[in-house]
C-alpha atoms as a PDB file:
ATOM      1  CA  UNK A   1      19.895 -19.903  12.474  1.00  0.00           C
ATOM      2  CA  UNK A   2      18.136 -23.345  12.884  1.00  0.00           C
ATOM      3  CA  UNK A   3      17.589 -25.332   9.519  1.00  0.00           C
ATOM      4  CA  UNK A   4      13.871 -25.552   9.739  1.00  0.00           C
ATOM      5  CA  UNK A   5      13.812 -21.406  10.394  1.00  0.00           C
ATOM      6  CA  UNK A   6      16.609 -21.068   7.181  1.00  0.00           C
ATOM      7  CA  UNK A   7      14.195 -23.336   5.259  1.00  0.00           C
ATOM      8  CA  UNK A   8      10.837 -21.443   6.080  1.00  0.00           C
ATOM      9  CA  UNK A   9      13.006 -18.320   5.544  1.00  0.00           C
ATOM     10  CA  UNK A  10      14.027 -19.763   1.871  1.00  0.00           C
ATOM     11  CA  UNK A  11      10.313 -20.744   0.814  1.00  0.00           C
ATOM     12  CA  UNK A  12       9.400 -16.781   2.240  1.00  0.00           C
ATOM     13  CA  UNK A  13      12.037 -15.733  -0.355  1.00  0.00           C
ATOM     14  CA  UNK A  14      10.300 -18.399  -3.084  1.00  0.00           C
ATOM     15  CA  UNK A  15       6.911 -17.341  -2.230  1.00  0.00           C
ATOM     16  CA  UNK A  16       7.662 -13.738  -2.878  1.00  0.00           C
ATOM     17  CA  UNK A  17       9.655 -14.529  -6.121  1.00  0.00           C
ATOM     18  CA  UNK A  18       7.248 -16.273  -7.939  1.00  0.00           C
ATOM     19  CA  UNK A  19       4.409 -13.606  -6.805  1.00  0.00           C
ATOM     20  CA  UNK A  20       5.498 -11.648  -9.289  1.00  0.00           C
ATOM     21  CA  UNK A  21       4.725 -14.003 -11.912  1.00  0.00           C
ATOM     22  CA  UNK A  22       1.308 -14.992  -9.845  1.00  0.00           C
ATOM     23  CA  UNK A  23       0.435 -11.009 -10.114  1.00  0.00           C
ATOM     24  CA  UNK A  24       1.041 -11.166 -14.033  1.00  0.00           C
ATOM     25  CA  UNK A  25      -1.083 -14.383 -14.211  1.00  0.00           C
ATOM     26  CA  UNK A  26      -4.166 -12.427 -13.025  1.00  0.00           C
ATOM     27  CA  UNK A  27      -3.409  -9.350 -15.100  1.00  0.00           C
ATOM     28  CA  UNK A  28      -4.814 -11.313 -17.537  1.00  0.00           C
ATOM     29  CA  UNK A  29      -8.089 -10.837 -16.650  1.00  0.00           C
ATOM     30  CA  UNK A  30      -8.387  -7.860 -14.448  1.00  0.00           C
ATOM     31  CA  UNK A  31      -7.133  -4.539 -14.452  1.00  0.00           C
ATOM     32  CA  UNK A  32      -4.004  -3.686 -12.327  1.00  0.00           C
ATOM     33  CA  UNK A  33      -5.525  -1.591  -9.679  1.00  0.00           C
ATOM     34  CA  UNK A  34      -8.534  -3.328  -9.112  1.00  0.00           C
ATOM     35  CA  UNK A  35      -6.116  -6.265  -8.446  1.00  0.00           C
ATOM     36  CA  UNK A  36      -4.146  -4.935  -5.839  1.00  0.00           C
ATOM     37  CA  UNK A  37      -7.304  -3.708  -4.690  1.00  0.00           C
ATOM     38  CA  UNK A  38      -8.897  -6.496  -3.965  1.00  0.00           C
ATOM     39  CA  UNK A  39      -5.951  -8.063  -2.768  1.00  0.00           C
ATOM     40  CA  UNK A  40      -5.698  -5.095  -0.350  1.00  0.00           C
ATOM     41  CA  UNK A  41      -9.604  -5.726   0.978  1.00  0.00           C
ATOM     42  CA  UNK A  42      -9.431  -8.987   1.585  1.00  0.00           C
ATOM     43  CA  UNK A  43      -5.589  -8.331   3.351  1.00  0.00           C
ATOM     44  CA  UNK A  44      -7.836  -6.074   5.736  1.00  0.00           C
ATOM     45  CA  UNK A  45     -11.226  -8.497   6.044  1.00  0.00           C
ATOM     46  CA  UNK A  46     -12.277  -9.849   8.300  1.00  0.00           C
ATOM     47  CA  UNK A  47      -8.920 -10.023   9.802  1.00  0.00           C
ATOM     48  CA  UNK A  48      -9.779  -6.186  11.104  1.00  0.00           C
ATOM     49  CA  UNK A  49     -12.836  -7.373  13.253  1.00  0.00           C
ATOM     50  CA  UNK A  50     -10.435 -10.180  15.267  1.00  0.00           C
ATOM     51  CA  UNK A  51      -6.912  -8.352  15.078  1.00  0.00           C
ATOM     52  CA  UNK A  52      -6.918  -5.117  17.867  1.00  0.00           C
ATOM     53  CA  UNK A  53      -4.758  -2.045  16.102  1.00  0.00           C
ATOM     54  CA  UNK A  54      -1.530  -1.212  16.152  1.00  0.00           C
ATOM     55  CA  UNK A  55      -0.826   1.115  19.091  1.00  0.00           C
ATOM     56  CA  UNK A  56       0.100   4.286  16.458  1.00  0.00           C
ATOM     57  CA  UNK A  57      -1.272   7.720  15.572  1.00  0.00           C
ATOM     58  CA  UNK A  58      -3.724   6.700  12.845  1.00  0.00           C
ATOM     59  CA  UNK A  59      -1.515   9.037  10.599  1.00  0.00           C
ATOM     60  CA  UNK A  60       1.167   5.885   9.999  1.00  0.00           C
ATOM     61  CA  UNK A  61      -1.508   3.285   9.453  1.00  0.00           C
ATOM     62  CA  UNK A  62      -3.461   5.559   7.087  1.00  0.00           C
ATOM     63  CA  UNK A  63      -0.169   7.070   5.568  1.00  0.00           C
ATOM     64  CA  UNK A  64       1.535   3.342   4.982  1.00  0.00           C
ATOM     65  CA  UNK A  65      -2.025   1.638   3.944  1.00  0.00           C
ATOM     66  CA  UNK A  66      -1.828   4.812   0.638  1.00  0.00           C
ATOM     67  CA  UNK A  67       2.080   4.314  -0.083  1.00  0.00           C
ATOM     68  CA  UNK A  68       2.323   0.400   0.473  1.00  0.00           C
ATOM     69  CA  UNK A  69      -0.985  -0.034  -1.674  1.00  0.00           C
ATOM     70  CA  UNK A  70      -1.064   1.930  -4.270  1.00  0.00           C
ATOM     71  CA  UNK A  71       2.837   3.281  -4.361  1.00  0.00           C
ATOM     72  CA  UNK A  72       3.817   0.385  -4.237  1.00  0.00           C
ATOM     73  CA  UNK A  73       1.759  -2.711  -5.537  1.00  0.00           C
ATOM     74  CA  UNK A  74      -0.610  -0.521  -7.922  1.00  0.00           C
ATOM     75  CA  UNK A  75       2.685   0.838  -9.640  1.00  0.00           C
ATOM     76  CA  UNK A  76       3.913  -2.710  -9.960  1.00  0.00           C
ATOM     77  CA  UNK A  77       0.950  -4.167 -11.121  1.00  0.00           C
ATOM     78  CA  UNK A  78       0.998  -1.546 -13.789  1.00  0.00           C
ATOM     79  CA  UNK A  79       4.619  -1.969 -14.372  1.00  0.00           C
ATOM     80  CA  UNK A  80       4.304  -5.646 -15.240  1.00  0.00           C
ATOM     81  CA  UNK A  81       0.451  -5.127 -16.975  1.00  0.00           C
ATOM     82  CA  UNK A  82       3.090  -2.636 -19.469  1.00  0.00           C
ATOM     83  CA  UNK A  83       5.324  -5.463 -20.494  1.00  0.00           C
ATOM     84  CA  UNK A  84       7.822  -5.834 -17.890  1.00  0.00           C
ATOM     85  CA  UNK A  85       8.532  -9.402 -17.281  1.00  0.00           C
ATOM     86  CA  UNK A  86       7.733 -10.467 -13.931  1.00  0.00           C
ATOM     87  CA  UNK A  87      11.814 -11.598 -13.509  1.00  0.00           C
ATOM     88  CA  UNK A  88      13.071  -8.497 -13.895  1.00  0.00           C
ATOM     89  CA  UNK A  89      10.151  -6.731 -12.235  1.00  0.00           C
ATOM     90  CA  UNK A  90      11.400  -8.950  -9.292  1.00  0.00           C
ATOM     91  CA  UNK A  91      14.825  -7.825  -9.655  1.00  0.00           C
ATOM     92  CA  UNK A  92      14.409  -3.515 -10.129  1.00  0.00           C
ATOM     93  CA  UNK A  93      12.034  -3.522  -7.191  1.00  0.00           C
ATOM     94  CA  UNK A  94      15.210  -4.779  -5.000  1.00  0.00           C
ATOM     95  CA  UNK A  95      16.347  -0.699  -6.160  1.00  0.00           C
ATOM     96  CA  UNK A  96      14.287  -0.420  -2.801  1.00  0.00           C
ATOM     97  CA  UNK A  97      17.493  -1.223  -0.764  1.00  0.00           C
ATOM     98  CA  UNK A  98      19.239   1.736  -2.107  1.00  0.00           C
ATOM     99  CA  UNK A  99      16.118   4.407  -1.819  1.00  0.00           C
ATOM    100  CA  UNK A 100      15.680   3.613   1.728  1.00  0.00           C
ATOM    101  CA  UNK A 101      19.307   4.597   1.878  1.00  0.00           C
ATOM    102  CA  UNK A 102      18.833   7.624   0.422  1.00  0.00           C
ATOM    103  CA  UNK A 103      15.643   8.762   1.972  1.00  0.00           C
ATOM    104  CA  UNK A 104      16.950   7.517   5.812  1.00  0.00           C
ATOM    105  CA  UNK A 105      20.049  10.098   4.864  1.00  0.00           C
ATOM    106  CA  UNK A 106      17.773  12.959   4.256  1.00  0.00           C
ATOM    107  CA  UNK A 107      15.260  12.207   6.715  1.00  0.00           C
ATOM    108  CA  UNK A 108      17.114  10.467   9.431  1.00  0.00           C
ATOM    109  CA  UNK A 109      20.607  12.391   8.712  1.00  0.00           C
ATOM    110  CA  UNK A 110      22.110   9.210   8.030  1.00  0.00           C
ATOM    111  CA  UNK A 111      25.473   9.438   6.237  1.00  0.00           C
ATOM    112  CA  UNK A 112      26.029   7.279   3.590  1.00  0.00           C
ATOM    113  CA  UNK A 113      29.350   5.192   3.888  1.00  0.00           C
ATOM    114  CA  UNK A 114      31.769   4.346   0.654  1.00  0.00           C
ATOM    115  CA  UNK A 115      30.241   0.693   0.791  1.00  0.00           C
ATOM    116  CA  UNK A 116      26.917   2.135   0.220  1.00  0.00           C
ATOM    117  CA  UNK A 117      28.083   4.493  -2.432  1.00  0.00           C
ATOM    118  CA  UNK A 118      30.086   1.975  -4.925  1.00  0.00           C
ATOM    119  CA  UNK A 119      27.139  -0.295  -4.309  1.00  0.00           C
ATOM    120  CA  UNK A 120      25.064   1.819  -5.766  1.00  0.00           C
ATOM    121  CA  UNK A 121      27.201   2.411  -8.239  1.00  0.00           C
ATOM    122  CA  UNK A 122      27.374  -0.621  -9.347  1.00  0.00           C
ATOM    123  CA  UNK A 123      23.281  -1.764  -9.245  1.00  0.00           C
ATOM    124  CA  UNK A 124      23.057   1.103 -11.625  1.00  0.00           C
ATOM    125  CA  UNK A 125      25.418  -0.661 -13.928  1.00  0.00           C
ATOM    126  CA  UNK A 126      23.152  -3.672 -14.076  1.00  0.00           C
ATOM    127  CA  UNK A 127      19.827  -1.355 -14.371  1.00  0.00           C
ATOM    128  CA  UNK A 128      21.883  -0.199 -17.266  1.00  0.00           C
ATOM    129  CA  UNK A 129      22.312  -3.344 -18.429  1.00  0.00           C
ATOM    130  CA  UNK A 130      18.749  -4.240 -18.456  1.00  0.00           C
ATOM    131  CA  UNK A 131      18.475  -1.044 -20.993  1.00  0.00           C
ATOM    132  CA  UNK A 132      19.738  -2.931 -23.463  1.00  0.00           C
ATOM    133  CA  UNK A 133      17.590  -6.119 -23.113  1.00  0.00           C
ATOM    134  CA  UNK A 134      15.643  -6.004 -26.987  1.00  0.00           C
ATOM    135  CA  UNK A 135      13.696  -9.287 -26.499  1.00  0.00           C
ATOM    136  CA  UNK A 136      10.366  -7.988 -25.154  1.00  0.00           C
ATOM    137  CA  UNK A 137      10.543  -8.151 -21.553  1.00  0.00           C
ATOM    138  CA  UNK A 138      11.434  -4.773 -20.582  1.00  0.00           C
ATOM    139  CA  UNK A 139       9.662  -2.343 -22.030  1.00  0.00           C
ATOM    140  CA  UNK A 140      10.600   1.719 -20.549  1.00  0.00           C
ATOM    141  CA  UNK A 141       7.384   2.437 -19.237  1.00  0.00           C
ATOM    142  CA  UNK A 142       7.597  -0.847 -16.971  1.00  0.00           C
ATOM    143  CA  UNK A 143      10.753  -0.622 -16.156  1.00  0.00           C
ATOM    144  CA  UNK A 144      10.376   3.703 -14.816  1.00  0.00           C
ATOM    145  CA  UNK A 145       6.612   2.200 -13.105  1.00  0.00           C
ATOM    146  CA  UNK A 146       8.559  -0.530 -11.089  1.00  0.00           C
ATOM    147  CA  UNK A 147      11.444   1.856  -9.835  1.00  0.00           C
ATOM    148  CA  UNK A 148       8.631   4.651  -9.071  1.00  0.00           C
ATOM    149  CA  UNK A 149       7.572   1.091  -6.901  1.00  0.00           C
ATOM    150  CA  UNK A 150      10.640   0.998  -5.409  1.00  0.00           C
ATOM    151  CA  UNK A 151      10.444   4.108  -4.337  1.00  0.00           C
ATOM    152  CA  UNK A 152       6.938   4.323  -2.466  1.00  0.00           C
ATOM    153  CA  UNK A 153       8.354   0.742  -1.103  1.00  0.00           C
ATOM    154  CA  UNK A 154      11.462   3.183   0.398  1.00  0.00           C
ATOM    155  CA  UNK A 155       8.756   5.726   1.734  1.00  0.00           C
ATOM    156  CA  UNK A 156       6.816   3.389   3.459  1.00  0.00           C
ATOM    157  CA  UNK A 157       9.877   2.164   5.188  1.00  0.00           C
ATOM    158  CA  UNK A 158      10.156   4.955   6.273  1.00  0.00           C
ATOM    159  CA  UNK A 159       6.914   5.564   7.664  1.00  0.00           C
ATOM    160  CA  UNK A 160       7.011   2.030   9.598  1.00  0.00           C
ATOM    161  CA  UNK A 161      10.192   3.242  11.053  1.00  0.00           C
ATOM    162  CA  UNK A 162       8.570   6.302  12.045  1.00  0.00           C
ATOM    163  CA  UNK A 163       5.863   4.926  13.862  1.00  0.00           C
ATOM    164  CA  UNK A 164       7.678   2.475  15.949  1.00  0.00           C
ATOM    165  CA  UNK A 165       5.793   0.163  15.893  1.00  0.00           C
ATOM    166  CA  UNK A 166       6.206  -3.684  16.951  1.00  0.00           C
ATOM    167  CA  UNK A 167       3.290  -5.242  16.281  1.00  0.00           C
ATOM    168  CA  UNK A 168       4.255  -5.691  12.500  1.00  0.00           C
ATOM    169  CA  UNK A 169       1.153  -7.961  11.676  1.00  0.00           C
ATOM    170  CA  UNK A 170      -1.663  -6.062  13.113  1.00  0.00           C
ATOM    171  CA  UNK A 171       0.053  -3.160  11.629  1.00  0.00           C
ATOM    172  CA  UNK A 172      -0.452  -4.813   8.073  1.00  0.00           C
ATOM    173  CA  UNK A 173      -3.854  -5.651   8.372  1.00  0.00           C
ATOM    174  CA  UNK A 174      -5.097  -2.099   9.290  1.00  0.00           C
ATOM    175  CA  UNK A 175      -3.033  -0.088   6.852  1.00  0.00           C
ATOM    176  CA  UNK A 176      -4.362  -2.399   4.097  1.00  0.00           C
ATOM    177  CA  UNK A 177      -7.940  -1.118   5.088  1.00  0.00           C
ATOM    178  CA  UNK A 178      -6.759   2.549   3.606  1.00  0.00           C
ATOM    179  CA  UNK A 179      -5.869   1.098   0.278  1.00  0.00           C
ATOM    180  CA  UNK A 180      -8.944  -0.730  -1.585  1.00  0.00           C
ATOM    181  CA  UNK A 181     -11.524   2.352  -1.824  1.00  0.00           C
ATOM    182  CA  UNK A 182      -8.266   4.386  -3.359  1.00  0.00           C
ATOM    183  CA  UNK A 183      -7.332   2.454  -5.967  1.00  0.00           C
ATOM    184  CA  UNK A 184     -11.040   1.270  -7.393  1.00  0.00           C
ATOM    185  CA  UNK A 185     -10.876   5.121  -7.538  1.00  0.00           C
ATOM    186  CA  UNK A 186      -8.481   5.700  -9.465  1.00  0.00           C
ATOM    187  CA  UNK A 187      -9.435   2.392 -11.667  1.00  0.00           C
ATOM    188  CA  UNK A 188     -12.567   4.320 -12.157  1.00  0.00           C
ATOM    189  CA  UNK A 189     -11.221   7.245 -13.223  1.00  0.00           C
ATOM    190  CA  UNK A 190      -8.748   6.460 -15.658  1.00  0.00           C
ATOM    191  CA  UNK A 191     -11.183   3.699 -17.281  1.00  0.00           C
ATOM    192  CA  UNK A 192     -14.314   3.979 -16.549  1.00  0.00           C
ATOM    193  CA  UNK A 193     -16.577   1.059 -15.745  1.00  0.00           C
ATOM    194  CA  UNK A 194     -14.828  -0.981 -18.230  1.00  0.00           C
ATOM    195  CA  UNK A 195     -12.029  -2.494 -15.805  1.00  0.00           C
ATOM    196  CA  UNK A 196     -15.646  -3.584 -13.592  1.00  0.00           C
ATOM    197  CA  UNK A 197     -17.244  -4.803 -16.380  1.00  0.00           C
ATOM    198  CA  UNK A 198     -14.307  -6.938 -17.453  1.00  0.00           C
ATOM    199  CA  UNK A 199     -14.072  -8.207 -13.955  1.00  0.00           C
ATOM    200  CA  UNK A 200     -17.610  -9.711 -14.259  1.00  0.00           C
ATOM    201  CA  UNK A 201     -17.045 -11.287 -17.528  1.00  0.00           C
ATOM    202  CA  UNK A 202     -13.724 -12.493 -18.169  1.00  0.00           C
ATOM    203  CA  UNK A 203     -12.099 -13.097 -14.225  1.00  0.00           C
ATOM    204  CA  UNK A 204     -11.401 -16.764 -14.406  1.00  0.00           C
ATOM    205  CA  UNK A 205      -9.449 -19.476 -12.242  1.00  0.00           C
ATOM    206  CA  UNK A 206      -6.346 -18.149 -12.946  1.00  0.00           C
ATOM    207  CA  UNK A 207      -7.364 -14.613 -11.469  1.00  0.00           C
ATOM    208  CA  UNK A 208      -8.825 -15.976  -8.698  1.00  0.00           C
ATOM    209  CA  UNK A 209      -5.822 -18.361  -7.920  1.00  0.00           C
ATOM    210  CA  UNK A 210      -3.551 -15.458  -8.086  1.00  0.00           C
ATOM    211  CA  UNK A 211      -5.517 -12.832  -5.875  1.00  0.00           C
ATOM    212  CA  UNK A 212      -5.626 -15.942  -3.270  1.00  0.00           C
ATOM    213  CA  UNK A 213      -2.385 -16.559  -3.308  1.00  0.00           C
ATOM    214  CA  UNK A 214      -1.293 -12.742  -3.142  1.00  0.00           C
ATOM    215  CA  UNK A 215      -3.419 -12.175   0.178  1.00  0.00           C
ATOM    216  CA  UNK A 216      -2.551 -15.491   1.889  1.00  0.00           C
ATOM    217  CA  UNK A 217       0.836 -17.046   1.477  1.00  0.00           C
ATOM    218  CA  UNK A 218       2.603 -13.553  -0.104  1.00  0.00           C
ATOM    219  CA  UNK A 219       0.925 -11.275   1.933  1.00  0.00           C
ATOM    220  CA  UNK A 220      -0.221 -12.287   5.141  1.00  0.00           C
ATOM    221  CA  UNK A 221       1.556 -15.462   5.871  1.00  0.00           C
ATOM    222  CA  UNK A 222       4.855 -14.023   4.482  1.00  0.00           C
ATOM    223  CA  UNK A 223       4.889 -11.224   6.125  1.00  0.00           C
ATOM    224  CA  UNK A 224       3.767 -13.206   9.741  1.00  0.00           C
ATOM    225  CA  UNK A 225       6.657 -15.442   9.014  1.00  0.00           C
ATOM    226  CA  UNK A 226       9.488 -12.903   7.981  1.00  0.00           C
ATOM    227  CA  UNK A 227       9.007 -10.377  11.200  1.00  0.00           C
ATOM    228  CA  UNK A 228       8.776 -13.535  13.341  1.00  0.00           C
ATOM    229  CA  UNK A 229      12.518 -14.737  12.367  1.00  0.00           C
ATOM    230  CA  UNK A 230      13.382 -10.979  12.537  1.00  0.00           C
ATOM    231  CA  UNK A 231      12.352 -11.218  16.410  1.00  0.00           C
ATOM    232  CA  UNK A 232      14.160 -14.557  16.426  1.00  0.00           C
ATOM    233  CA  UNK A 233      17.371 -13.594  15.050  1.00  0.00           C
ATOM    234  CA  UNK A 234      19.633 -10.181  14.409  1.00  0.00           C
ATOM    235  CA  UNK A 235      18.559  -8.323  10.746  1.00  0.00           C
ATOM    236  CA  UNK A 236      22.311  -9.192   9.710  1.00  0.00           C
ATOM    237  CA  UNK A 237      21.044 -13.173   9.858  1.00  0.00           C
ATOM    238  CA  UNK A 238      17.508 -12.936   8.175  1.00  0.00           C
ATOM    239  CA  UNK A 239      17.875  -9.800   5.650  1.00  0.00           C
ATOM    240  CA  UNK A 240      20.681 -11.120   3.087  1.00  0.00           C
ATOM    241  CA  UNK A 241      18.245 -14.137   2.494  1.00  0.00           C
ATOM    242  CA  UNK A 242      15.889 -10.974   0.866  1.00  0.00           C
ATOM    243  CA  UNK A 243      18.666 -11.064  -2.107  1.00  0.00           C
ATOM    244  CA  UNK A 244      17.090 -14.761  -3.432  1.00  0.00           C
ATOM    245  CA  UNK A 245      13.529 -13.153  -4.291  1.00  0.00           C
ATOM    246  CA  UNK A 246      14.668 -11.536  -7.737  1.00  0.00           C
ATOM    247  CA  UNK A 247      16.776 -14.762  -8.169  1.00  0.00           C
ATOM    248  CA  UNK A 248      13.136 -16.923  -7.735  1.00  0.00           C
ATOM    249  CA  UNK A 249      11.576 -13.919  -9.303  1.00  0.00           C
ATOM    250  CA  UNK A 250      13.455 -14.891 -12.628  1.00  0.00           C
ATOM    251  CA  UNK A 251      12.856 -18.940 -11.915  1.00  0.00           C
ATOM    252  CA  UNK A 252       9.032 -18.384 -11.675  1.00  0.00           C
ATOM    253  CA  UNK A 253       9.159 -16.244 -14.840  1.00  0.00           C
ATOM    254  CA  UNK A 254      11.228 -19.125 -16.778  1.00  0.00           C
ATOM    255  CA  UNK A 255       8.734 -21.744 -15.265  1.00  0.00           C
ATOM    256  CA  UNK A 256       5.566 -20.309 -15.603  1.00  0.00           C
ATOM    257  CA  UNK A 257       6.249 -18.047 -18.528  1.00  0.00           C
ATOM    258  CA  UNK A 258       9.205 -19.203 -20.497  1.00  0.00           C
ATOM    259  CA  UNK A 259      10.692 -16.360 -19.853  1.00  0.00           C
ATOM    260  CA  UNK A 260      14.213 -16.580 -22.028  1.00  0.00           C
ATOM    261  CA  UNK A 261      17.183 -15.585 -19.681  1.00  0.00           C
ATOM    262  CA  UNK A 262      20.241 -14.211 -21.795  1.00  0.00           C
ATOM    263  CA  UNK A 263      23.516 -13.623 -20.732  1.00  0.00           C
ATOM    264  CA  UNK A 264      22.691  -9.973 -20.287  1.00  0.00           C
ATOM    265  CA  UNK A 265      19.835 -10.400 -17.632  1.00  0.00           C
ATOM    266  CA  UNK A 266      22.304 -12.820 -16.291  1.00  0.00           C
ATOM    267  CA  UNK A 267      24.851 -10.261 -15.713  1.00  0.00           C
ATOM    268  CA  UNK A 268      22.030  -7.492 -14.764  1.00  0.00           C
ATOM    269  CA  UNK A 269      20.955  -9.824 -12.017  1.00  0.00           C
ATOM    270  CA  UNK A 270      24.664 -10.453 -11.171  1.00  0.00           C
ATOM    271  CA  UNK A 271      25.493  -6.831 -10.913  1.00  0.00           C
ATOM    272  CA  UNK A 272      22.348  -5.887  -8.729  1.00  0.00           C
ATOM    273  CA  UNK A 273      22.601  -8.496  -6.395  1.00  0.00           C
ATOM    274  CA  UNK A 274      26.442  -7.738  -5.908  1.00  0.00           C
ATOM    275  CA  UNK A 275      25.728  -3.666  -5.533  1.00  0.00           C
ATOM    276  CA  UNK A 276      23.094  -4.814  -3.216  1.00  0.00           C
ATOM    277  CA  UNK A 277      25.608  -6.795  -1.245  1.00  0.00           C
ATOM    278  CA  UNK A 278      28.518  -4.302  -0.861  1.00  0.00           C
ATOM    279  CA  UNK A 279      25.765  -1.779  -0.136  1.00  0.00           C
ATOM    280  CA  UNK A 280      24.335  -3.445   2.696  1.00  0.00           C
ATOM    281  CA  UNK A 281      26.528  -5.737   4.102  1.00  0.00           C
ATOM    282  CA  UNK A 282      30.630  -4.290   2.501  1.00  0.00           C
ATOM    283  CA  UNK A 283      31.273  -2.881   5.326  1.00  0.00           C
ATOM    284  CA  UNK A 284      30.779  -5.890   7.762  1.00  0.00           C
ATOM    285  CA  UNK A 285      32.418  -8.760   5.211  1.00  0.00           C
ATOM    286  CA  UNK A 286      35.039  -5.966   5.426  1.00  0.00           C
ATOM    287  CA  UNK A 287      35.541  -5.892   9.292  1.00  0.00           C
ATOM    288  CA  UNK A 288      34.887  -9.621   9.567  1.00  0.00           C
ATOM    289  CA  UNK A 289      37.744 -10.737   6.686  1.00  0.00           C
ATOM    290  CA  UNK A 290      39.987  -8.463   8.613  1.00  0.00           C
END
C-alpha cells in the first residue's frame, strides 16, 4: 500500500475511534435516537436528489437503511447514553467480526475453521474481563445494548453481501433514507414529546458539532474513503487496519473524557484485538510463517 493511502487509511481508523466519544458528546443534549436520526436524514439529504440508486431490489436498501440505523447506531447511542464509556463501546462493537462469522456459517454454510474458533474464544476472555471493570464505565445494560449493536452491524453485513452490490456509496445514502422516520418513532413512543422538546431548548454547540461530524467525516467521507482503498487494494491489506478504531476509540475517551485506563481494560483491549487477529487473519500468518 502507498504511504499517503496507509495514512488516509489510519486517520479513517482515527476518525471512527474518536466518533464514539463525538456521539457521547451530543448525548448530552439530545436523546439517543433522535441523534442517530438526524444523523441518518441528513446522511440521506440532499445527497438522494444528486446520487442515482444503487442498482438493488429496494428490499436491501430498505432492509440495511432499518438494521444499519437503528440496529446498529440507535442501540449504540443508547448503549453509551446508559453509561458505557465511549472506549470500550469502541472496543465490544469490534464483537461484529465474530457475528458475521457466525451468521455467514448459518446463512452462507460457511464452516468455521479452528483459527476462528480459539479466536473467539479468546475475545470472550477479554469481554469477560471488561465484567469486572468497577470504575463506572461499563455499566451491564451498555455493555448487552452495544453487543445487541454488534449484532445488527453482523446482519447488515449480511444484507450488503446479499445484494451485491458495488456501488457502496450510493448504496449508503439511500438506505439511510429508511432510517430517520423509524427512529423519531420510536423516540416518540418511548418518551413522548419530551426528547423534542429538549431538542429545542437545550441542543447546543457541542450537539451540533457532533451530529456534523457524525454525517460528514464518520459517515460519509469515511465510508467514501474506506471502499475506495478496498477497490485499490486486496481486503487482507486494508481490513487489519479496522483493529486501530477501539485502540483510538479508548485515546478519544482518555482525551476528551479522561477516561481512566486500568490495567484491566488494558488487557480486555489486548485480548480482543488478539482473538480478533487469530480469528481473521491465524490462518494466513499461519501459512505465511510456514
Amino acid at each position: 500500500m502507498k504511504l499517503h493511502h496507509l495514512l488516509l487509511a489510519i486517520l479513517i481508523t482515527a476518525i471512527w475511534g474518536v466518533n464514539f466519544s463525538v456521539i457521547k458528546l451530543g448525548l448530552s443534549s439530545v436523546d439517543p435516537l433522535i441523534l442517530a436520526g438526524i444523523r441518518f436524514t441528513l446522511c440521506a439529504l440532499p445527497a438522494l436528489f444528486f446520487i442515482k440508486k444503487p442498482d438493488v431490489a429496494w428490499r436491501y436498501i430498505i432492509s440495511y437503511g432499518l438494521v444499519f440505523g437503528i440496529g446498529l447506531w440507535g442501540l449504540v447511542n443508547l448503549g453509551i447514553k446508559a453509561g458505557l464509556s465511549a472506549g470500550i463501546a469502541s472496543l465490544l462493537l469490534q464483537f461484529s467480526a465474530f457475528f458475521t462469522l457466525l451468521l455467514g456459517s448459518l446463512v452462507f454454510k460457511e464452516r468455521l475453521n479452528r483459527y476462528q474458533i480459539a479466536g473467539f474464544t479468546v475475545a470472550c476472555s477479554g469481554l469477560m474481563c471488561i465484567v469486572f471493570i468497577t470504575d463506572g464505565s461499563v455499566t451491564l445494560t451498555g455493555t448487552l445494548l452495544v453487543l445487541a449493536g454488534a449484532i445488527a452491524w453482523s446482519i447488515a453485513n449480511i444484507i450488503n453481501k446479499h445484494s451485491g452490490t458495488t456501488q457502496i456509496f450510493s448504496f449508503l445514502v439511500w438506505s439511510s433514507a429508511f432510517s430517520p422516520i423509524p427512529l423519531f418513532v420510536l423516540d416518540w413512543l418511548v418518551n413522548g414529546s419530551n426528547g423534542y422538546a429538549a431538542l429545542v431548548t437545550h441542543i447546543d454547540y457541542r450537539a451540533v458539532l457532533s451530529i456534523l461530524f457524525q454525517v460528514y467525516p464518520n459517515t460519509l467521507f469515511g465510508y467514501w474513503v474506506w471502499n475506495s482503498l478496498l477497490k485499490q487494494y486486496p481486503l487482507s491489506t486494508v481490513a487489519p487496519l479496522s483493529l486501530l478504531v477501539p485502540v483510538f476509540g479508548i485515546l478519544g475517551s482518555m482525551a476528551i473524557f479522561g477516561e481512566n485506563i486500568s490495567w484491566i481494560k488494558i488487557l480486555a483491549l489486548l485480548l480482543i484485538i488478539s482473538g480478533l487477529i487469530t480469528g481473521l487473519y491465524g490462518q494466513r500468518l499461519t501459512r505465511f510463517l510456514r
